[in-house]
Protein backbone atom coordinates (compact mmCIF):
# COMPACT_ATOMS: atom_id res chain seq x y z
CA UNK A 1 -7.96 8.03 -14.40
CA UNK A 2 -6.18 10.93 -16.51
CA UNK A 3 -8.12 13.34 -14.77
CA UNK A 4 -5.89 13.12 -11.29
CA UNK A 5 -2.53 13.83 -13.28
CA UNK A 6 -3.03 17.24 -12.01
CA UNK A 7 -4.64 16.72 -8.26
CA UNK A 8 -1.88 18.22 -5.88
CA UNK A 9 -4.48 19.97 -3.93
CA UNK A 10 -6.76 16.84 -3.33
CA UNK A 11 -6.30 15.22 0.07
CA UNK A 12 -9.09 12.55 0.30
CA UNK A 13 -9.82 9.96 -2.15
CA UNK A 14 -12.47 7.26 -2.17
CA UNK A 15 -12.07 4.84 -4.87
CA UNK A 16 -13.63 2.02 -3.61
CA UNK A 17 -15.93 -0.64 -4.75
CA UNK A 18 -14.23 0.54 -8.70
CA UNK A 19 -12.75 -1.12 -11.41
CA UNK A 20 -9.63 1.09 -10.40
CA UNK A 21 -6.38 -1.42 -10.95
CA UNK A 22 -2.57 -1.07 -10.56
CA UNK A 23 -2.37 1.00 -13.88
CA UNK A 24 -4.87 3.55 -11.71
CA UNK A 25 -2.70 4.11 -9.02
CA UNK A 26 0.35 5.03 -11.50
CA UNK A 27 -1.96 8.32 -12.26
CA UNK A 28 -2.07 9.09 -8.19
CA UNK A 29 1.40 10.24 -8.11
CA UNK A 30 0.76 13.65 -8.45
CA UNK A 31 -1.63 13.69 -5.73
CA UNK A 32 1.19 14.67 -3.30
CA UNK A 33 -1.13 16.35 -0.49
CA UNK A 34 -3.52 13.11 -0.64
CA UNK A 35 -4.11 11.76 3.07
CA UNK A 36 -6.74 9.82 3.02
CA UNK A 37 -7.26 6.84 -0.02
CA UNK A 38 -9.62 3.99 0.08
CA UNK A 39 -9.33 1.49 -2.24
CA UNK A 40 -11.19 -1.77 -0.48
CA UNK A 41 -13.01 -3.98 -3.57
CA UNK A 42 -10.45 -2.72 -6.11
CA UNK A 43 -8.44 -4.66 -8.49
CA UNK A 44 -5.22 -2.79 -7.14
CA UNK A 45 -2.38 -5.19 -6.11
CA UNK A 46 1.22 -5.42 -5.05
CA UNK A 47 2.18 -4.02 -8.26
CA UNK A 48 0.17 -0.76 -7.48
CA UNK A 49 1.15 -0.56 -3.94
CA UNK A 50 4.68 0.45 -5.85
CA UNK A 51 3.44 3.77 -6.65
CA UNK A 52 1.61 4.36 -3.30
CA UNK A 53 5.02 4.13 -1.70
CA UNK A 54 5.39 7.99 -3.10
CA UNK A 55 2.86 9.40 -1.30
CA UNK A 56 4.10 10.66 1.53
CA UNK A 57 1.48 12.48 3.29
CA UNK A 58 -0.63 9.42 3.06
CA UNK A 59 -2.53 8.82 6.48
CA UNK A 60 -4.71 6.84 6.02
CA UNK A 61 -5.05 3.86 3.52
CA UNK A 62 -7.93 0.66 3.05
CA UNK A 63 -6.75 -1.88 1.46
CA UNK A 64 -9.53 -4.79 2.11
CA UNK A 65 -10.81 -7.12 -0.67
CA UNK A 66 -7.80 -6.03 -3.04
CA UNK A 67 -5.42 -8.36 -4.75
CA UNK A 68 -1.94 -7.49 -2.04
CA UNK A 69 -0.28 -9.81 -0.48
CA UNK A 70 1.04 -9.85 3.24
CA UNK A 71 4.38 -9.12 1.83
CA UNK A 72 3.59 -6.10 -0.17
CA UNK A 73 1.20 -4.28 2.54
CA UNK A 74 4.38 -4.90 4.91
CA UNK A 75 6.63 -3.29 2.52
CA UNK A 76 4.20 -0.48 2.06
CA UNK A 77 3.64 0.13 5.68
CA UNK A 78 7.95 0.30 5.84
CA UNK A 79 7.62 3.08 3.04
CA UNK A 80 4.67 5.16 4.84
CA UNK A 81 5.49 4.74 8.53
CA UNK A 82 3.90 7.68 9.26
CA UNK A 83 0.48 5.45 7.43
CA UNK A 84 -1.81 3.61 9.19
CA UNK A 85 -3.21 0.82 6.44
CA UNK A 86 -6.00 -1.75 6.93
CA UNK A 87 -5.89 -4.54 4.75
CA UNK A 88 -7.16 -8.26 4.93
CA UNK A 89 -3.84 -9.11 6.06
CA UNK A 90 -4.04 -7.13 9.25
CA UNK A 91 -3.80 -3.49 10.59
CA UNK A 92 -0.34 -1.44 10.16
CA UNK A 93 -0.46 1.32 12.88
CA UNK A 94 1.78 4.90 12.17
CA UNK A 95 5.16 4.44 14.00
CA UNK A 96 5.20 7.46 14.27
């Protein structure tokens, strides 16, 4: 996943149904204009969710079939309250 080091103007990302994992998600960072991410039937897990927490234009984010817990998707959705993410462990609207 080397290839997104330099992805700043990207702003949708579908990365579901990969063998993407929390190491993945560390190379998303500098995707700072991403909106959109899908990552349902992934490997990612709580552990990933750490870097999401950076992206702050995040809008959108899918989450089913991954490895997070309740817990972690919570403290995701209190990093990005401007996110709305869908996970197995419910639906976190935007506060905003």
């Amino acid at each position: 996943m080397s290839h997104f080091k330099n992805c700043k103007n990207l702003e949708r990302l579908d990365l579901a149904l990969t063998n993407v994992g929390d190491a993945g998600m560390a190379e998303l960072k500098a995707c700072t204009n991403l909106t959109e991410l899908r990552l349902d039937h992934t490997m990612v897990s709580d552990a990933g969710l750490e870097h999401i927490k950076e992206l702050k234009a995040l809008r959108t984010l899918t989450l089913v079939k991954t490895k997070v817990t309740a817990d972690g998707v919570q403290k995701l959705a209190t990093a990005l309250p401007s996110c709305k993410i869908e996970s197995d462990h419910g639906t976190f609207e935007p506060k905003q």
